[in-house]
N, C-alpha and C. Protein backbone atom coordinates (compact mmCIF):
# COMPACT_ATOMS: atom_id res chain seq x y z
N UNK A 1 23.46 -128.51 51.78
CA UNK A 1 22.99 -127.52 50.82
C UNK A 1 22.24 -128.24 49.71
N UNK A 2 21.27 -127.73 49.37
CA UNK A 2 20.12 -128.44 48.38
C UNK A 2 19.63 -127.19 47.68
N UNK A 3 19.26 -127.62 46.29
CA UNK A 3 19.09 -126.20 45.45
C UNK A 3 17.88 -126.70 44.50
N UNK A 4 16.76 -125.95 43.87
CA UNK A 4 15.59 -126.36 43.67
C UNK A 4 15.94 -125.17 42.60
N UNK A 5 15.08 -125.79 41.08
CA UNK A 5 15.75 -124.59 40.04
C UNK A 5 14.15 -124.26 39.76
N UNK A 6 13.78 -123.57 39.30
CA UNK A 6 12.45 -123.04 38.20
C UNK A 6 12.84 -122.62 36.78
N UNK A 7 12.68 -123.25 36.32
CA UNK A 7 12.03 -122.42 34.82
C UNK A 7 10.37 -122.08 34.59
N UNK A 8 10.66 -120.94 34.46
CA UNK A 8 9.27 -120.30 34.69
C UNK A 8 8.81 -119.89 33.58
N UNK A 9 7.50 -120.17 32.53
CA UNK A 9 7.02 -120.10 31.63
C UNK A 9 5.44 -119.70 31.94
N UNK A 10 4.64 -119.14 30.67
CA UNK A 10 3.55 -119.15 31.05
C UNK A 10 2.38 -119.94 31.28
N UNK A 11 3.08 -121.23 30.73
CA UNK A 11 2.07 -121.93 30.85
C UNK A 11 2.96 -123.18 31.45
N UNK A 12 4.11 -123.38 31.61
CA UNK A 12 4.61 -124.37 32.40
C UNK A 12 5.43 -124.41 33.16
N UNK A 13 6.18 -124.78 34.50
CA UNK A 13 7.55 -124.32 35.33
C UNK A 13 8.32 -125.20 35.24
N UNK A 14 9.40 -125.66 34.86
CA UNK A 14 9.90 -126.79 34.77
C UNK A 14 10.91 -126.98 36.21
N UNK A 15 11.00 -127.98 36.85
CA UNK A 15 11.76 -128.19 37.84
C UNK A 15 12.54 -129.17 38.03
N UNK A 16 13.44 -128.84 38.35
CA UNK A 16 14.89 -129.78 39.12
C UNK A 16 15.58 -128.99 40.82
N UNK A 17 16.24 -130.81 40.95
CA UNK A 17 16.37 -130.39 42.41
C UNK A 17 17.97 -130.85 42.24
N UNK A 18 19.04 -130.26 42.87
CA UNK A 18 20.29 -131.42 43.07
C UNK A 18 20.50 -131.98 43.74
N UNK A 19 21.35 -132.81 43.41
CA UNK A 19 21.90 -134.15 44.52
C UNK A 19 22.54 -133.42 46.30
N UNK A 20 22.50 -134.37 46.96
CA UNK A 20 22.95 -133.78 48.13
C UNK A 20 24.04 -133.20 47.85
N UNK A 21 25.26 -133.63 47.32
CA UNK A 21 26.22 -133.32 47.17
C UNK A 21 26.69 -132.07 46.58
N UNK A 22 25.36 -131.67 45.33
CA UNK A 22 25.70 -130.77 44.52
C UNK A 22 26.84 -130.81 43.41
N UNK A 23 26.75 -132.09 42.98
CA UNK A 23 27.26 -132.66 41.68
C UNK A 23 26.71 -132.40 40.38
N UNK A 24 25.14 -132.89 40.59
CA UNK A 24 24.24 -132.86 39.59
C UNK A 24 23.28 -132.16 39.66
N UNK A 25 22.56 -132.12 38.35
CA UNK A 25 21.01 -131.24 38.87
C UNK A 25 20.26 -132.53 37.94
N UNK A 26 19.22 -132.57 38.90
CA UNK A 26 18.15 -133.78 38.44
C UNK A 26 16.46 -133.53 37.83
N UNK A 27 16.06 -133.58 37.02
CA UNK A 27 14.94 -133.01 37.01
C UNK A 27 13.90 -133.96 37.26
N UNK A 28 12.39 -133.04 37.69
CA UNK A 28 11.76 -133.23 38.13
C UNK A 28 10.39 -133.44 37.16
N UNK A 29 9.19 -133.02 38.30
CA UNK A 29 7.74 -132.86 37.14
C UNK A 29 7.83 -131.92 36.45
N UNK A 30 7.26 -131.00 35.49
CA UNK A 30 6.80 -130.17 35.23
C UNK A 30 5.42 -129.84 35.77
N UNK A 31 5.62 -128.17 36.31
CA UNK A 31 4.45 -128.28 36.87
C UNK A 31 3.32 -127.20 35.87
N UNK A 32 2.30 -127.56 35.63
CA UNK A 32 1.44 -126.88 34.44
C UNK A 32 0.62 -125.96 35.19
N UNK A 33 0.73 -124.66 34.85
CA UNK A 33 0.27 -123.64 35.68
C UNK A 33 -1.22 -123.71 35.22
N UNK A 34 -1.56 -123.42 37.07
CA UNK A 34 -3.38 -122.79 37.11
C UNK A 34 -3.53 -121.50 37.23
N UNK A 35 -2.88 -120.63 38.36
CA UNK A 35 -3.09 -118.86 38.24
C UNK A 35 -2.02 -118.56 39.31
N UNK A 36 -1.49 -116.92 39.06
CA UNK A 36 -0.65 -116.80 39.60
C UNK A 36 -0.63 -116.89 40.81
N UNK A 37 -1.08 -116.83 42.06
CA UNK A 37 -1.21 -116.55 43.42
C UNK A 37 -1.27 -118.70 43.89
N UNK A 38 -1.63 -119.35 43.16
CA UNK A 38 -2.21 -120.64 43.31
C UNK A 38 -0.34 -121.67 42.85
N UNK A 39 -0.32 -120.83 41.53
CA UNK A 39 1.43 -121.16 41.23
C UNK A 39 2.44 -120.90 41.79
N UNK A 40 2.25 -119.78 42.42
CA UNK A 40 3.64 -118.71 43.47
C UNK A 40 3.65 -119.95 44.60
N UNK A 41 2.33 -120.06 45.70
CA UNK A 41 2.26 -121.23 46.89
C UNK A 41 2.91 -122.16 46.37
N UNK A 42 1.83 -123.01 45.46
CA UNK A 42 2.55 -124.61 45.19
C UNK A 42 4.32 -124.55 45.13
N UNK A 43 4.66 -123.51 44.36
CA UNK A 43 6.25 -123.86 43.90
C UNK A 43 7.19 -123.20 45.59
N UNK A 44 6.49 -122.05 46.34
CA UNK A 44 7.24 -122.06 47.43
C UNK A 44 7.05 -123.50 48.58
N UNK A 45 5.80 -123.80 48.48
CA UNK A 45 5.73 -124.86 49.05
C UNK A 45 6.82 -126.24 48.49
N UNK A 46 6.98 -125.97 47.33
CA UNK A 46 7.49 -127.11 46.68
C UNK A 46 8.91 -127.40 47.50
N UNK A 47 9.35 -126.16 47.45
CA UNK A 47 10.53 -125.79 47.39
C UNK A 47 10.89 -126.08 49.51
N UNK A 48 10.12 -126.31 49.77
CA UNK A 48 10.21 -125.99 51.14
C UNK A 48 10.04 -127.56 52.05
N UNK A 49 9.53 -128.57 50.78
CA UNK A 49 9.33 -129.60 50.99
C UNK A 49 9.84 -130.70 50.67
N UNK A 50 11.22 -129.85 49.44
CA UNK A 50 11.99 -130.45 48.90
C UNK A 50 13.57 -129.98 49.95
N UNK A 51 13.02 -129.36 50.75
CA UNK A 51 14.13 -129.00 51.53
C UNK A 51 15.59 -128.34 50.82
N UNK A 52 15.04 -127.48 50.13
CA UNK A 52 16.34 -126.47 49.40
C UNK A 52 16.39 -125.26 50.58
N UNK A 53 17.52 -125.03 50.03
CA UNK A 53 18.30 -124.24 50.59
C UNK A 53 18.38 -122.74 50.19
N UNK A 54 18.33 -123.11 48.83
CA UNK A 54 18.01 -121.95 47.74
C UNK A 54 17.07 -122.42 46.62
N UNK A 55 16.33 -121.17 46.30
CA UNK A 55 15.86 -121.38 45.12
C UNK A 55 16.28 -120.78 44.30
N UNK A 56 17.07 -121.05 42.41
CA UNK A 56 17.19 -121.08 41.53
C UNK A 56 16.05 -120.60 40.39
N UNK A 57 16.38 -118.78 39.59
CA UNK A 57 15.12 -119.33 38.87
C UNK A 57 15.67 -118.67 37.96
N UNK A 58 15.42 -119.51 36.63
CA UNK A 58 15.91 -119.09 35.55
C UNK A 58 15.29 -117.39 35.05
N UNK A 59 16.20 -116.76 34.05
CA UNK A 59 15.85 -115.72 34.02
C UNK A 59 16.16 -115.60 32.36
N UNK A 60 15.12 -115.24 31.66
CA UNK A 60 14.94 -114.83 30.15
C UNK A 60 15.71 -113.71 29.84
N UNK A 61 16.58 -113.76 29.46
CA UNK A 61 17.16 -112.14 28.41
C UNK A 61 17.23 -112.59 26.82
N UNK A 62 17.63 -111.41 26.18
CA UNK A 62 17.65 -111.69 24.93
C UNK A 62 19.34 -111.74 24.59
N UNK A 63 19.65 -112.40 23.92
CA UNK A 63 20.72 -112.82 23.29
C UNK A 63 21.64 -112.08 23.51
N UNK A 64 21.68 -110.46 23.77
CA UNK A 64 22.50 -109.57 23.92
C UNK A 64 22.37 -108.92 25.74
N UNK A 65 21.62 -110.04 26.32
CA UNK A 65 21.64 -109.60 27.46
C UNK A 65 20.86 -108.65 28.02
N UNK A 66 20.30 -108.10 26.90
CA UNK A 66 18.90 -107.12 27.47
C UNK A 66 17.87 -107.94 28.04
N UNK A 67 16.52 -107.34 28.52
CA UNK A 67 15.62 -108.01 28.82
C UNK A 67 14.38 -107.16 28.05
N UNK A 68 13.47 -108.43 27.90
CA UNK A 68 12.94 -108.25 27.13
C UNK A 68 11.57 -108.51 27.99
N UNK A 69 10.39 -108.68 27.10
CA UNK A 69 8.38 -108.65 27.67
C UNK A 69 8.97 -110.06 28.66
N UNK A 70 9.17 -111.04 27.75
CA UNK A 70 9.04 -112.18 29.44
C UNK A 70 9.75 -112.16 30.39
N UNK A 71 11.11 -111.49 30.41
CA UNK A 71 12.02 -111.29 31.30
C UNK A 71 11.16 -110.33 32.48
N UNK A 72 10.41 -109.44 32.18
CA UNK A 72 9.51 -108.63 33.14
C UNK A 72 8.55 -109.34 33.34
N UNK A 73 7.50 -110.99 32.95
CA UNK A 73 7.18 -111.52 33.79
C UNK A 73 7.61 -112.25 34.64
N UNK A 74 8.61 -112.93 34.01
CA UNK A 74 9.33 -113.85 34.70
C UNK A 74 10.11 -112.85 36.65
N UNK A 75 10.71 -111.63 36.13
CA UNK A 75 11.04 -110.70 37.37
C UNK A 75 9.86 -110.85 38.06
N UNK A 76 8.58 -110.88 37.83
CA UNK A 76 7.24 -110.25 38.46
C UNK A 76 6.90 -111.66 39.27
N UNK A 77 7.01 -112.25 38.64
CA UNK A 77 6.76 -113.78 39.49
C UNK A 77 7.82 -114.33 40.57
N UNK A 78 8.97 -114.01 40.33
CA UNK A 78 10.35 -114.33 41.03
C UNK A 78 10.05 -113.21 42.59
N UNK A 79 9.79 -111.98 42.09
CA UNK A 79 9.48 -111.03 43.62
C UNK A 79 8.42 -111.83 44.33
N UNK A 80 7.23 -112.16 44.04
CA UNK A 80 6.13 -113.02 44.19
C UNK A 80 6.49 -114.29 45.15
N UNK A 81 7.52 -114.71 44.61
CA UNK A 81 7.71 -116.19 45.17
C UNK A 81 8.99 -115.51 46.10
N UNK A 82 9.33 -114.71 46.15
CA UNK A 82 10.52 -114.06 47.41
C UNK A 82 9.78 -113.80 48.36
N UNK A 83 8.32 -112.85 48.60
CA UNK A 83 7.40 -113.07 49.13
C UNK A 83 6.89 -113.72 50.00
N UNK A 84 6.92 -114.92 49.25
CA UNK A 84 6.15 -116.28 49.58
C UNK A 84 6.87 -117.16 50.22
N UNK A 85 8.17 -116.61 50.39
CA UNK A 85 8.65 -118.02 51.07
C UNK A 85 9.92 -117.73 52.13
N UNK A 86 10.72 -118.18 52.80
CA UNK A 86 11.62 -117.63 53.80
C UNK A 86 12.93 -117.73 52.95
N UNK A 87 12.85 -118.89 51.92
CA UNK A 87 13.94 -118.80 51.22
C UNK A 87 14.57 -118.59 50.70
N UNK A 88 16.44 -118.09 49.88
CA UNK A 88 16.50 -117.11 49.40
C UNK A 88 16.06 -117.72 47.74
N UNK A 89 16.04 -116.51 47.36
CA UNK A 89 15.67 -116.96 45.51
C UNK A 89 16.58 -116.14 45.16
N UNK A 90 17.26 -116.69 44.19
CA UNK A 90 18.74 -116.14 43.09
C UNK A 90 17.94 -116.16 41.54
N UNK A 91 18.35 -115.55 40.96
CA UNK A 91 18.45 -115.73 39.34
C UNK A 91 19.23 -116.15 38.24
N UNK A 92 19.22 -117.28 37.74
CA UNK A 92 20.45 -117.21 36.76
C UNK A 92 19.92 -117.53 35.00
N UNK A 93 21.29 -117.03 34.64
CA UNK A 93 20.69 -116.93 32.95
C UNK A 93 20.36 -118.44 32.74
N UNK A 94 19.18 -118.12 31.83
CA UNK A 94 18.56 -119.44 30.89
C UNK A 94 18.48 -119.20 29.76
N UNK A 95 19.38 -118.50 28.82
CA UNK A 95 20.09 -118.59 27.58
C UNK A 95 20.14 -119.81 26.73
N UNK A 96 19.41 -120.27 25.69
CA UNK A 96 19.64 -121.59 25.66
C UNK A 96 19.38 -123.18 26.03
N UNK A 97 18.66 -122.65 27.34
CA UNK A 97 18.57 -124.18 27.76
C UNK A 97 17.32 -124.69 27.41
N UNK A 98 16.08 -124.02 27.07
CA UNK A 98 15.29 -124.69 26.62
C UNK A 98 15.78 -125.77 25.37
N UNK A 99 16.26 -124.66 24.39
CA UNK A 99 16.65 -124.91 22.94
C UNK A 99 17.37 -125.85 22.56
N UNK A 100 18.35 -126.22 24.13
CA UNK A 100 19.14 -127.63 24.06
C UNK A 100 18.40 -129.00 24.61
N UNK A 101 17.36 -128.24 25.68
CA UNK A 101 16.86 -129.69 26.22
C UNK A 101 15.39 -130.00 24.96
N UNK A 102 15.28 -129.56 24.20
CA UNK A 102 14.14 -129.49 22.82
C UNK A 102 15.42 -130.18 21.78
N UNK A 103 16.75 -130.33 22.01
CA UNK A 103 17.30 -130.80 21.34
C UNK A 103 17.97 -132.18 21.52
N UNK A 104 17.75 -132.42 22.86
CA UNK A 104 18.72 -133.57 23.70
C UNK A 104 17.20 -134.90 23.24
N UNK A 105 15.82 -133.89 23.20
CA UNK A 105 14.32 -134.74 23.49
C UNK A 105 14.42 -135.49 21.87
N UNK A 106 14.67 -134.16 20.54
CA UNK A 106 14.11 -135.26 19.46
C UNK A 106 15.40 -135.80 19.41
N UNK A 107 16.76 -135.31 19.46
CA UNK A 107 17.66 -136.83 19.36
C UNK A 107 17.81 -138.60 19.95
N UNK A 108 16.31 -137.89 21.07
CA UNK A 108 16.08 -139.39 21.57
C UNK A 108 14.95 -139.93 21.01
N UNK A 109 14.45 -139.62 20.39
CA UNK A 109 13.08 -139.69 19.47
C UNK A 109 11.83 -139.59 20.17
N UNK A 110 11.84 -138.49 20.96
CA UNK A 110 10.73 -138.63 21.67
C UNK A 110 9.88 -137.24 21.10
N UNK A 111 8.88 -137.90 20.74
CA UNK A 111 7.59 -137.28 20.09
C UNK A 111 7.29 -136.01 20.07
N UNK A 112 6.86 -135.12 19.20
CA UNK A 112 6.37 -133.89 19.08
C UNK A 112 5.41 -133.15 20.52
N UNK A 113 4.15 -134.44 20.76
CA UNK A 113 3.32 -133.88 21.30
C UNK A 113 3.50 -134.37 22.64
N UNK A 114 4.86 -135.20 23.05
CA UNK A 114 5.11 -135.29 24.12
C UNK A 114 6.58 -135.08 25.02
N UNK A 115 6.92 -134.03 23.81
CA UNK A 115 8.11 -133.34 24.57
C UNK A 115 7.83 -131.90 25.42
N UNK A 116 6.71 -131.31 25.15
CA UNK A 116 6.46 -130.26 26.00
C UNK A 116 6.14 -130.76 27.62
N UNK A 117 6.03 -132.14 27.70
CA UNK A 117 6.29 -132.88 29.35
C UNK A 117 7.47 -132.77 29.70
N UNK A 118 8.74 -132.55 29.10
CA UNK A 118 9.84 -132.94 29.68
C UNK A 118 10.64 -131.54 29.23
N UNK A 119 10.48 -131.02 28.51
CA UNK A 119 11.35 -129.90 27.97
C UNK A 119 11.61 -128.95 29.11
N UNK A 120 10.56 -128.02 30.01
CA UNK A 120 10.57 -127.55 31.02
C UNK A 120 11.96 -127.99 31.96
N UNK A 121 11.91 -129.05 32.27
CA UNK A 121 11.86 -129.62 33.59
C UNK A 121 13.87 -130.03 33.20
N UNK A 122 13.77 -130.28 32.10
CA UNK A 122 15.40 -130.75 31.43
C UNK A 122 16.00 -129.36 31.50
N UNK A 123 15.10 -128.42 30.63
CA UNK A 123 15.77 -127.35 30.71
C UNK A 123 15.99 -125.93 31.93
N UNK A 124 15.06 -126.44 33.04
CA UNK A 124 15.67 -126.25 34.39
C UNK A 124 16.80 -127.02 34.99
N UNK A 125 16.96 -128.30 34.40
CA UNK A 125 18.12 -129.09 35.05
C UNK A 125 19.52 -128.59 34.62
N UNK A 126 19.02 -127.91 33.14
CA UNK A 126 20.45 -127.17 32.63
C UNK A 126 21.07 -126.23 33.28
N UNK A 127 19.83 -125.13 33.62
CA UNK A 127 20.15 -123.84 34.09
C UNK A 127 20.79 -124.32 35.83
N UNK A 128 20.63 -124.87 36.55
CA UNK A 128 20.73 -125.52 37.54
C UNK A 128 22.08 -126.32 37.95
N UNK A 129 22.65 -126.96 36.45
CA UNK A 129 23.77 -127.16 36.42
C UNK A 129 24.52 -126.00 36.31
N UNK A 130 24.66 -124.97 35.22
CA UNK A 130 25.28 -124.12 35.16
C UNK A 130 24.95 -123.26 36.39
N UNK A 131 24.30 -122.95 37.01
CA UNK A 131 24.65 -122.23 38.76
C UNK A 131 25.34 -123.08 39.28
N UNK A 132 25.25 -124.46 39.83
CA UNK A 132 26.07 -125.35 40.35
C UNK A 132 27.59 -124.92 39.71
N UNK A 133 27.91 -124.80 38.65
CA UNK A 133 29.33 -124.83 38.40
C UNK A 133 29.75 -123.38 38.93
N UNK A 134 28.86 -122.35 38.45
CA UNK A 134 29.32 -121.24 38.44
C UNK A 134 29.75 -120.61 40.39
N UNK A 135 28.86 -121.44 40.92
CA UNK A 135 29.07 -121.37 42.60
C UNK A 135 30.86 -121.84 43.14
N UNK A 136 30.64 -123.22 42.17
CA UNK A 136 31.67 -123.92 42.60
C UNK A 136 32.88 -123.32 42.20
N UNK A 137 32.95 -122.44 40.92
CA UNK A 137 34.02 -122.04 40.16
C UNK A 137 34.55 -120.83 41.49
N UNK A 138 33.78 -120.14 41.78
CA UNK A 138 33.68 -118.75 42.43
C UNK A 138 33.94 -119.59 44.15
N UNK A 139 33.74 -120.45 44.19
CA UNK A 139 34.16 -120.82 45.82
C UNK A 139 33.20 -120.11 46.59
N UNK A 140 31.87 -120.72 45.98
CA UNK A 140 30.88 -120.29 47.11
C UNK A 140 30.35 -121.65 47.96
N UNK A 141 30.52 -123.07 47.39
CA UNK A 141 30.21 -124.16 48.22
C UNK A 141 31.74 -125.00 48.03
């Protein structure tokens, strides 16, 4: 079992993949979007080449669990890439994880104009962990 996460933004997707084992979640590139139909391929392809099992994609609500304007793109792109690929795609909350991996970046002192490279991609590794646990808690792997 291999699991491939998205954080899906408008202008960037951040990605992580986990360990065979499903211990960890590891992140990846960020991938910087060109247009939707060109972004949906690359990331099912991604995903298909990274040999997951599932795809993982984070999902925007607002603090109280509603959803809000990006949560309906983010849905619109997620059907898109269900579409696109044989594999299944799940959703899980991304509450937070940007806001921590924007926090994990300047406590390491890494630069203003070069944390939007890594922020994505950390904060898919978050959301990615927390499905990993939440599977494991529930006795689904």
């Amino acid at each position: 079992m291999k699991l491939i996460c998205y954080d899906i933004g408008n202008k960037r997707v951040g990605v992580a993949v986990s360990d065979p084992f499903m211990s960890m979640a590891l992140p990846k590139d960020t991938y910087w979007r060109k247009n939707f139909q060109k972004d949906v391929q690359f990331l099912a392809e991604l995903a298909k080449k990274e040999n997951a099992t599932t795809i993982v994609c984070g999902l925007p609500v607002n603090l109280d669990g509603t959803q809000s304007e990006q949560t309906q793109l983010t849905l619109t792109f997620i059907e898109a890439l269900k579409a696109a690929t044989t594999i299944p795609v799940v959703v899980a909350d991304e509450r937070f994880s940007t806001k921590e991996a924007t926090r994990v970046l300047i406590s390491g002192g890494v630069r203003r104009e070069d944390r939007k490279n890594y922020v994505d991609s950390i904060a898919a590794s978050y959301i990615l962990e927390d499905y990993i646990r939440k599977i494991k808690f529930q006795g689904e792997i």
